[in-house]
Protein backbone atom coordinates (compact mmCIF):
# COMPACT_ATOMS: atom_id res chain seq x y z
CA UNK A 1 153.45 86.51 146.72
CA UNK A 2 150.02 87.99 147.44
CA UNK A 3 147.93 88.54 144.27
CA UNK A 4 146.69 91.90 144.16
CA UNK A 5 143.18 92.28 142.17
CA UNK A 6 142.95 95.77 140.20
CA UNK A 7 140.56 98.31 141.45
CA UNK A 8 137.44 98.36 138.82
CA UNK A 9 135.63 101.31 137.98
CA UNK A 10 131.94 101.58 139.33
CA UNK A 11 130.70 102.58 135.93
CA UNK A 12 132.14 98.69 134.84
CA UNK A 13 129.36 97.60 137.62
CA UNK A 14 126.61 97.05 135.16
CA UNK A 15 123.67 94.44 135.77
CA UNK A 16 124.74 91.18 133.67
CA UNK A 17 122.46 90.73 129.92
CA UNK A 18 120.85 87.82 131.44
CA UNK A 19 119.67 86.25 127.98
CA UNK A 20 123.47 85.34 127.56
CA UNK A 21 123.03 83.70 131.15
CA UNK A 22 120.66 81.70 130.15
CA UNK A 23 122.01 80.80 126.91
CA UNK A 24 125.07 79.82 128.95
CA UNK A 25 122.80 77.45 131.30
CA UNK A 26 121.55 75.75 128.10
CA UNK A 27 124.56 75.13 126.51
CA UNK A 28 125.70 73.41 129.61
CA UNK A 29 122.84 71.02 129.22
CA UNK A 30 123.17 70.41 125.85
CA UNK A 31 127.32 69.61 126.74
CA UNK A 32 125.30 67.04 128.69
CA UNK A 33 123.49 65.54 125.85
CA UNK A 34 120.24 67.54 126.62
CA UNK A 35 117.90 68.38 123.79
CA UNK A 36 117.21 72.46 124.41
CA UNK A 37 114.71 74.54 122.41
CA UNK A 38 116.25 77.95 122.28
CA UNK A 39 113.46 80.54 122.71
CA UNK A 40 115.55 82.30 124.93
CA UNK A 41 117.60 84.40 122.15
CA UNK A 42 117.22 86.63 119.50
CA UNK A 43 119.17 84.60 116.74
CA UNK A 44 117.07 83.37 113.43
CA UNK A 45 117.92 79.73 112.90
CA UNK A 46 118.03 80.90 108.70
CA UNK A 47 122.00 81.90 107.38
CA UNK A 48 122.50 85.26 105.81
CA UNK A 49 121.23 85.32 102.49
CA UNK A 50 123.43 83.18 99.71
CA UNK A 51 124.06 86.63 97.60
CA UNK A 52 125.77 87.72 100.66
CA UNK A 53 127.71 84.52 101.63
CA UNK A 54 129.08 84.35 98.27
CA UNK A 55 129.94 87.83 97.71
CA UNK A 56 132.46 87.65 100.99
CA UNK A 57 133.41 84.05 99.78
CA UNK A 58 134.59 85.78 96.59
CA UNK A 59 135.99 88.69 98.53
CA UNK A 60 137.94 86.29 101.00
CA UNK A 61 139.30 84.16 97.77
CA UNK A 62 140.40 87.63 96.16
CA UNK A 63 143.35 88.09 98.77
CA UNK A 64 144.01 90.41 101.40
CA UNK A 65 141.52 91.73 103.78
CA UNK A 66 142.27 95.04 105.05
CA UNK A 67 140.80 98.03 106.58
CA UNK A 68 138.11 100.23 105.21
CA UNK A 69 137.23 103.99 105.99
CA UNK A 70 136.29 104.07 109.20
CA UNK A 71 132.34 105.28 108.54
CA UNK A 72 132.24 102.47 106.10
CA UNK A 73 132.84 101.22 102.78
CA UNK A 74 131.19 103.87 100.08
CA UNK A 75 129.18 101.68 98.30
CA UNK A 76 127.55 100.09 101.57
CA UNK A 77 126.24 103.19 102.56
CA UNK A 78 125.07 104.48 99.35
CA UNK A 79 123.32 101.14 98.88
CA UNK A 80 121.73 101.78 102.58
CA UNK A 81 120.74 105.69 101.82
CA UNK A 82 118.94 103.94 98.84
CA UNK A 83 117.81 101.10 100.69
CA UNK A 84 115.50 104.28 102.85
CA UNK A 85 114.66 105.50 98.87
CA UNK A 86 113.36 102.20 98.30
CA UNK A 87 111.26 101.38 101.56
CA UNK A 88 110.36 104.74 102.73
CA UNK A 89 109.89 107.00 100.22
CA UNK A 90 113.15 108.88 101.85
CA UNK A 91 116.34 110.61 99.80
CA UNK A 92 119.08 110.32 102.65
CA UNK A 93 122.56 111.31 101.93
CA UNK A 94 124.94 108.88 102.01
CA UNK A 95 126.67 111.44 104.16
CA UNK A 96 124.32 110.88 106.65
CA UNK A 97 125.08 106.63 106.78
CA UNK A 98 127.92 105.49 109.64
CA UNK A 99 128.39 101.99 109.09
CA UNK A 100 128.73 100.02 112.72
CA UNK A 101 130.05 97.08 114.34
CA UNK A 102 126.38 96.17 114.55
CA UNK A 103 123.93 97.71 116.40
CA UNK A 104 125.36 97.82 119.83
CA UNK A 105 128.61 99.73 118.14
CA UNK A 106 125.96 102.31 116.83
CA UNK A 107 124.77 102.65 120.64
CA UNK A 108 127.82 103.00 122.07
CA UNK A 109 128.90 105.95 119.36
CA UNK A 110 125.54 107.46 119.85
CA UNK A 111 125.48 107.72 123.15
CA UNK A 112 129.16 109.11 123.10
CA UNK A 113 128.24 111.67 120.64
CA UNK A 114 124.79 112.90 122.15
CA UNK A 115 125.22 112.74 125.81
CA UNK A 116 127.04 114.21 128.46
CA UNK A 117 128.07 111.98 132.02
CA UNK A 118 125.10 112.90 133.57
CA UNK A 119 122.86 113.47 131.28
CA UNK A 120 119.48 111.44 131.61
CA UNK A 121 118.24 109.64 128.73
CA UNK A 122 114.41 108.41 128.72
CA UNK A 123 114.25 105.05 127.78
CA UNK A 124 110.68 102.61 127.57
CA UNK A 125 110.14 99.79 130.66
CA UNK A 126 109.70 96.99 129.42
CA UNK A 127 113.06 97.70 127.04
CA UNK A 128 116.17 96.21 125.27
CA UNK A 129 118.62 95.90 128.33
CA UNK A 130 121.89 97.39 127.28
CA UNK A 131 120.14 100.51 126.83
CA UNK A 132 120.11 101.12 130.19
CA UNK A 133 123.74 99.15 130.41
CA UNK A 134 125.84 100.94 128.16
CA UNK A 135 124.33 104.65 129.27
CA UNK A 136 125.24 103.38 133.09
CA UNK A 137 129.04 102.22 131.70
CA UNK A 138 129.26 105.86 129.80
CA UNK A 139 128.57 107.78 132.91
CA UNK A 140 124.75 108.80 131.87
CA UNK A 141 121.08 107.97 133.64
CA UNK A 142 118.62 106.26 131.92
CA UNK A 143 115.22 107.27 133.22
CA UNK A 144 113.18 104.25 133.01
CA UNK A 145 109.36 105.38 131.84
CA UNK A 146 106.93 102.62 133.08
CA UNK A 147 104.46 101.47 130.04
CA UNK A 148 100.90 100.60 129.82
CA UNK A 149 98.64 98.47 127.96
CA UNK A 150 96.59 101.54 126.75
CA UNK A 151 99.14 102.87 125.46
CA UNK A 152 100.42 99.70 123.61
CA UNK A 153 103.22 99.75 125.34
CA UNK A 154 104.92 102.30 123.82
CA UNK A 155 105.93 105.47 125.40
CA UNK A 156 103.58 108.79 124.50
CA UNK A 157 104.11 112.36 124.85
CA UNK A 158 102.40 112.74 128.33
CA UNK A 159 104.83 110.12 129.59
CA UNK A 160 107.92 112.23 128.37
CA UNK A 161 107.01 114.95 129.32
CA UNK A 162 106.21 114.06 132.90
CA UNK A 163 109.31 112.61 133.03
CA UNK A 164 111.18 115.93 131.62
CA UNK A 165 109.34 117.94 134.16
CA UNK A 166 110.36 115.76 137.35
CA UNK A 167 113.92 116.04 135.92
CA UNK A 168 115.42 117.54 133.06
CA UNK A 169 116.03 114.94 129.85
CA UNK A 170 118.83 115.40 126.95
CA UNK A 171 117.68 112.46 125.14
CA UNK A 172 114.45 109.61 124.52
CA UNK A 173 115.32 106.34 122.73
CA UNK A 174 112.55 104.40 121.04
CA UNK A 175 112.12 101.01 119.30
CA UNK A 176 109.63 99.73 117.09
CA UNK A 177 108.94 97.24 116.63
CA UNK A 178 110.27 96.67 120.59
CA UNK A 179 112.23 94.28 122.33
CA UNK A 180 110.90 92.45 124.13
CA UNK A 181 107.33 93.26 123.80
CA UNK A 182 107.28 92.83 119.94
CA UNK A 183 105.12 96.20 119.46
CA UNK A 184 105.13 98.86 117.82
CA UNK A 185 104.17 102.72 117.10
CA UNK A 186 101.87 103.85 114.53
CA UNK A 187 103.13 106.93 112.35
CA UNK A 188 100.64 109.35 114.44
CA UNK A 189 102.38 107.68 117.27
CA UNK A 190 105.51 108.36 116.41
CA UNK A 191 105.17 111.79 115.25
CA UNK A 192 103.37 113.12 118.17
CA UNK A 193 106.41 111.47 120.25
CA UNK A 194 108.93 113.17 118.18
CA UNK A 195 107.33 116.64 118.15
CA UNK A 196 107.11 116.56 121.88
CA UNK A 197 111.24 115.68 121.90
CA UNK A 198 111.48 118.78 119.59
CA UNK A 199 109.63 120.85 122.21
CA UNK A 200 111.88 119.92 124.87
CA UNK A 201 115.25 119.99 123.14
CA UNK A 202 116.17 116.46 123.16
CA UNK A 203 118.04 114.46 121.23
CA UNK A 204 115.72 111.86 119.27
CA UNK A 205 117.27 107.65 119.14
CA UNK A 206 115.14 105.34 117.09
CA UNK A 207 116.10 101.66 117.50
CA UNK A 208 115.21 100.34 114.13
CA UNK A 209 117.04 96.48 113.99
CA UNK A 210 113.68 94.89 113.73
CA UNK A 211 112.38 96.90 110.53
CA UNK A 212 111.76 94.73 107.89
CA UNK A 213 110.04 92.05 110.40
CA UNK A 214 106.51 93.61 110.85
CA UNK A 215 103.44 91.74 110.85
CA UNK A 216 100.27 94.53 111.44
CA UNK A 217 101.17 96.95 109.34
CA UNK A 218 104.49 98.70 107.67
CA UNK A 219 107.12 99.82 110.43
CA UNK A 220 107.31 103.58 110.06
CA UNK A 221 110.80 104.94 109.94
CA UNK A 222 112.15 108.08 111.93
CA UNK A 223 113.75 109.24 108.93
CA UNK A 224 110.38 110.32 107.55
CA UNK A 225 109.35 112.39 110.34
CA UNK A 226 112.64 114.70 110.91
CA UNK A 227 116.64 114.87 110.21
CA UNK A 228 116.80 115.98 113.48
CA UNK A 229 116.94 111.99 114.43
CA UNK A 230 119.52 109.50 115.25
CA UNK A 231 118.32 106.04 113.40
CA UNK A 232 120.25 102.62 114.43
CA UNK A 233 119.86 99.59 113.02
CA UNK A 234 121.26 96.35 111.66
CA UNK A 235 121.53 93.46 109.41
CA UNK A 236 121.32 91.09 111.85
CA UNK A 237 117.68 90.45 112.80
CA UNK A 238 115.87 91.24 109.16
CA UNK A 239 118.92 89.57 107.14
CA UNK A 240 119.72 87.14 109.54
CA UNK A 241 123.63 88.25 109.93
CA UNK A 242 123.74 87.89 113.62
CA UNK A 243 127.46 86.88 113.77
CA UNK A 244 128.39 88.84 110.66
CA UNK A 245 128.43 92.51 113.59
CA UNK A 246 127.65 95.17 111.21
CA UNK A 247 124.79 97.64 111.12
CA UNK A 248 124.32 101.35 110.78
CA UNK A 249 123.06 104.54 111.64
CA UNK A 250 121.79 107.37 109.84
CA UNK A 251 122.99 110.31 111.83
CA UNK A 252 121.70 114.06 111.54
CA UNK A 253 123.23 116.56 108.74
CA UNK A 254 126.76 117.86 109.91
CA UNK A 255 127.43 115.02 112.39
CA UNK A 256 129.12 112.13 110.19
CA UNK A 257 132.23 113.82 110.97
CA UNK A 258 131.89 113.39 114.89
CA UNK A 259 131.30 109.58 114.53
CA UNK A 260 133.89 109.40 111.87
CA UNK A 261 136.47 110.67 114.93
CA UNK A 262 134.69 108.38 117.26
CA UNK A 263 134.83 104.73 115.02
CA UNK A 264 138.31 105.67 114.17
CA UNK A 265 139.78 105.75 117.69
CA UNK A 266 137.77 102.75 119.09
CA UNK A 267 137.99 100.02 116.29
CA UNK A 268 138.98 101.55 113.41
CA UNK A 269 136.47 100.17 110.91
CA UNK A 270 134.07 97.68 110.65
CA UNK A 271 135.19 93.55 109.31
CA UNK A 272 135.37 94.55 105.59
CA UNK A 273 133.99 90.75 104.56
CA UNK A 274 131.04 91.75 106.68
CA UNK A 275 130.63 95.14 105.03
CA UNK A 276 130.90 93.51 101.54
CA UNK A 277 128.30 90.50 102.64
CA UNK A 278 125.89 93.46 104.24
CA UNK A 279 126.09 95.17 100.23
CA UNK A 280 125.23 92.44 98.52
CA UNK A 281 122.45 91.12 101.13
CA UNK A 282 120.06 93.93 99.89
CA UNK A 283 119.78 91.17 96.65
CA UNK A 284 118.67 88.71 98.94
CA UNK A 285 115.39 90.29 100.08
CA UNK A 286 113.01 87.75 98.29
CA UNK A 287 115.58 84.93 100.18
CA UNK A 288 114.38 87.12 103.31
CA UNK A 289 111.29 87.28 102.91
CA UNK A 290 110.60 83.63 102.33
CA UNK A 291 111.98 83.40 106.33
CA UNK A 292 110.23 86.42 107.57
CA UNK A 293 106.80 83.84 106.31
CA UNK A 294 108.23 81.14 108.87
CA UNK A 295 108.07 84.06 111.42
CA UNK A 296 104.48 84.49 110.71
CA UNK A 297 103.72 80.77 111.18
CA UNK A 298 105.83 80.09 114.38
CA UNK A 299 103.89 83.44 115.35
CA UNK A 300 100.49 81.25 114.88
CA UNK A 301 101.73 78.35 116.45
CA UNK A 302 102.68 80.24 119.69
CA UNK A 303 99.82 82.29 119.62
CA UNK A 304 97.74 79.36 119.68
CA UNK A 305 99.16 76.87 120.80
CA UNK A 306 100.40 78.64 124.70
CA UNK A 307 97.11 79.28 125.34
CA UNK A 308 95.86 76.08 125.11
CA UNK A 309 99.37 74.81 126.99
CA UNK A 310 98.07 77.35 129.85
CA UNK A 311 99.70 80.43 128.88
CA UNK A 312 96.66 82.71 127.88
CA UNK A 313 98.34 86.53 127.96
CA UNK A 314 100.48 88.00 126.26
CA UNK A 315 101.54 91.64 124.69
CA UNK A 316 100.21 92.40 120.88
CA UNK A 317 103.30 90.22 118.69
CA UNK A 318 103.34 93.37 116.38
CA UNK A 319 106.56 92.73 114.97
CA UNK A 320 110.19 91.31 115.65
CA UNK A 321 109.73 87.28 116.81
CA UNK A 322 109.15 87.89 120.50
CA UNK A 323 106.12 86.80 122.30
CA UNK A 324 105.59 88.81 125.84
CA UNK A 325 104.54 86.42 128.19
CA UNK A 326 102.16 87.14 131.54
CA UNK A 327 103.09 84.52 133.82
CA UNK A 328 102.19 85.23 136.75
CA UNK A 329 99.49 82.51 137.09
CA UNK A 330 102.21 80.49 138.09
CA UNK A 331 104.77 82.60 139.46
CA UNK A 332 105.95 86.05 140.68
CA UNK A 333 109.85 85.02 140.31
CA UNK A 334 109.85 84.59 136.10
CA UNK A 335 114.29 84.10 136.84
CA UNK A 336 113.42 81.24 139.14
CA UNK A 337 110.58 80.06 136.75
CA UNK A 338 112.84 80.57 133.76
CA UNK A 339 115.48 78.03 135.26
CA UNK A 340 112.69 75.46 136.09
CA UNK A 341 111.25 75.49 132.49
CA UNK A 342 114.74 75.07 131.30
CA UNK A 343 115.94 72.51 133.52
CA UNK A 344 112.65 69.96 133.49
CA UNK A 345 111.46 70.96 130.40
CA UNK A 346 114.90 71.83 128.49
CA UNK A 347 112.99 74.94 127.07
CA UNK A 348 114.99 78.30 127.13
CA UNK A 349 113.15 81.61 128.20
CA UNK A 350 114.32 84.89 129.26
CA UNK A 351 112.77 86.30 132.58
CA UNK A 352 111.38 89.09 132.00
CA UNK A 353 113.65 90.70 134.99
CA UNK A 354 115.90 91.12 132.02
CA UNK A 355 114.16 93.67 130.30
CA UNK A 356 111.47 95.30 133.09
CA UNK A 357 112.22 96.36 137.01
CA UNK A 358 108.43 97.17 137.68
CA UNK A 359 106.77 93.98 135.90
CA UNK A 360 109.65 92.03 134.87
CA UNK A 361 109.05 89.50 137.49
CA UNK A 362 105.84 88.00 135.85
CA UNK A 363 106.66 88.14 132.38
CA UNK A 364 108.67 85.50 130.19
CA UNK A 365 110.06 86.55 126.55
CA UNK A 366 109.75 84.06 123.89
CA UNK A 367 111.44 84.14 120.82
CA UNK A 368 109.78 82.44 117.37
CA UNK A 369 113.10 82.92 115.60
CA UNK A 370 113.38 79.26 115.35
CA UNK A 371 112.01 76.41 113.42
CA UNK A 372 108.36 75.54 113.11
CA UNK A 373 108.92 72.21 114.41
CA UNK A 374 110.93 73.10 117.14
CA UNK A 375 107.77 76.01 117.88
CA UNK A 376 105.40 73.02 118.43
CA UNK A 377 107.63 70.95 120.54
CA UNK A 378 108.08 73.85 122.46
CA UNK A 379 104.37 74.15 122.88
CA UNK A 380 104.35 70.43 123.50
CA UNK A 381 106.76 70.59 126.57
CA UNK A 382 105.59 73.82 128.16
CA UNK A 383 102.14 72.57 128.52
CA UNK A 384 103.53 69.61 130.12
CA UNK A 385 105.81 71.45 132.61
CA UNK A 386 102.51 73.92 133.27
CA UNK A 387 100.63 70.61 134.29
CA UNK A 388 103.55 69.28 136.62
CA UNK A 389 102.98 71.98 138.21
């Protein structure tokens, strides 16, 4: 009998998250007995912190594990409203918090709740890739706004609104600090790029998963410059609960009720052992912290180290563990450079084709998520590759 293949949709057509590509390409050489140093992804090598690991071991021992209201467990999101109290000077309502199955469940929600199919959605080049991925898959366009060094990367007012006027936006997402670029805005910054959104009508997204990992000064929140805003963000990247898949969003007053709807029909609630671990992390920020320091010295020992290994450029490492990498000294193909580095050198990268269609092709992302030691080797066998030639 002749196997007929279903007909896919052209919205599931979406460009592959190549990071996972490469992680797959390592782990193949590693099946192989290969030693790789994973720069490639955005894991920290440090567990979740032991106040958390022990609160869902006690949970776990308790008995049954069952569902939870579907915009989270009450005491999670008061402890994140206070959590904004604490760091930000802020008073959010806990009416405001929607507990996610991480951060890419708050995206996907978002996006449902904000946007139309159609709709175009400004988004910053060089960016997180499943921005642009999950808009596509919803039916919506992200508008891809090209950034500059002068403007640290980040995108301004006179960007958006150029953008606006070529086309009409519903909707800008920022990060900061950014992915992959590792920068991030200034409160003037930020303000001035929110005000122009207000002008315009659109709907405001702040990426926030990196907050907490910020190196030249405090990461400014969108929850002090308006309610208007959607905030998303995480425990996985600060706390280092990368597997655990639950973050959150602080939504605008009146809206809670429209994500409620939305969590409930596509998965219910979020793992309750992950919501109780997430609760009792907040405990565990001196544990935190103590990693966050191993961030700032695998920061100095890429910084440098890769220019003395041959890799002189790279974009201000503001914040998150990404290093931005210019290199097209030796290349204007960073996918096919990626897989040499990898397979001579057994050193992960991500092209920066993942995360930039203008410039992407002469840019490498490094992440210092790791160990120290494994920062240096990597140092070590990158300058060694360079000299191969």
């Amino acid at each position: 009998m002749r196997q007929v293949l279903p007909l896919l949709s052209r919205r599931s057509a979406v460009e592959p998250f190549i990071v996972m590509d490469v992680m797959e390409h390592a782990a193949r050489i590693e099946a192989q007995g290969g030693h790789v140093i994973h720069l490639e992804v955005g894991q920290p090598a440090a567990p979740a912190p032991l106040v958390a690991r022990q609160a869902a071991t006690a949970a776990l021992a308790a008995g049954q594990v069952g569902y939870t209201a579907a915009l989270g467990i009450p005491a999670l999101r008061a402890r994140i409203a206070r959590h904004y109290e604490e760091q930000h000077g802020v008073c959010v309502d806990p009416e405001r918090v929607v507990v996610t199955n991480g951060s890419s469940g708050g995206f996907v929600l978002a996006f449902l709740a904000l946007f139309e199919p159609g709709d175009r959605v400004a988004i910053a080049a060089p960016g997180y890739p499943p921005y642009r991925h999950v808009l596509s898959a919803l039916g919506c366009e992200p508008v891809l706004i090209e950034t500059r060094a002068e403007d640290r990367h980040a995108l301004t007012p006179e960007r958006l609104l150029e953008a606006h006027r070529a086309a009409p936006l519903k909707g800008v997402l920022v990060a900061s600090p950014a992915n992959p670029t590792g920068t991030m805005m200034d409160r003037a910054a930020l303000t001035a790029l929110h005000a122009c959104a207000q002008d315009l009508g659109l709907a405001f997204v702040s990426d926030e998963i990196y907050h907490g990992l910020d190196y030249a000064f405090p990461a400014v929140s969108a929850v002090e410059i308006g309610e208007d805003v959607t905030v998303i963000n995480s425990f996985s990247k600060y706390f280092c609960m990368t597997g655990w898949r639950v973050g959150w969003m602080v939504v605008p007053p009146g809206v809670s009720r429209t994500m409620e709807r939305l969590q409930q029909n596509f998965s219910i609630s979020v793992p309750t052992l992950s919501q109780i671990a997430a609760d009792a992390a907040f405990e565990g920020r001196a544990e935190m912290d103590q990693v966050k320091a191993t961030y700032v010295e695998n920061r100095r020992i890429l910084t440098e180290g890769l220019p003395a290994a041959g890799l002189g450029r790279f974009l201000p490492a503001d914040g998150a563990f990404y290093l931005y990498a210019d290199v097209s000294d030796f290349t204007d193909d960073s996918a096919a450079f990626a897989r040499s580095l990898l397979d001579a050198a057994h050193v992960a990268a991500t092209p920066g084709v993942d995360f930039d269609p203008f410039h992407g092709r002469q840019f490498l992302r490094f992440s210092y998520a790791g160990s120290g030691p494994d920062m240096t080797e990597a140092v070590r066998r990158i300058g060694e590759f360079l000299k191969r030639g």
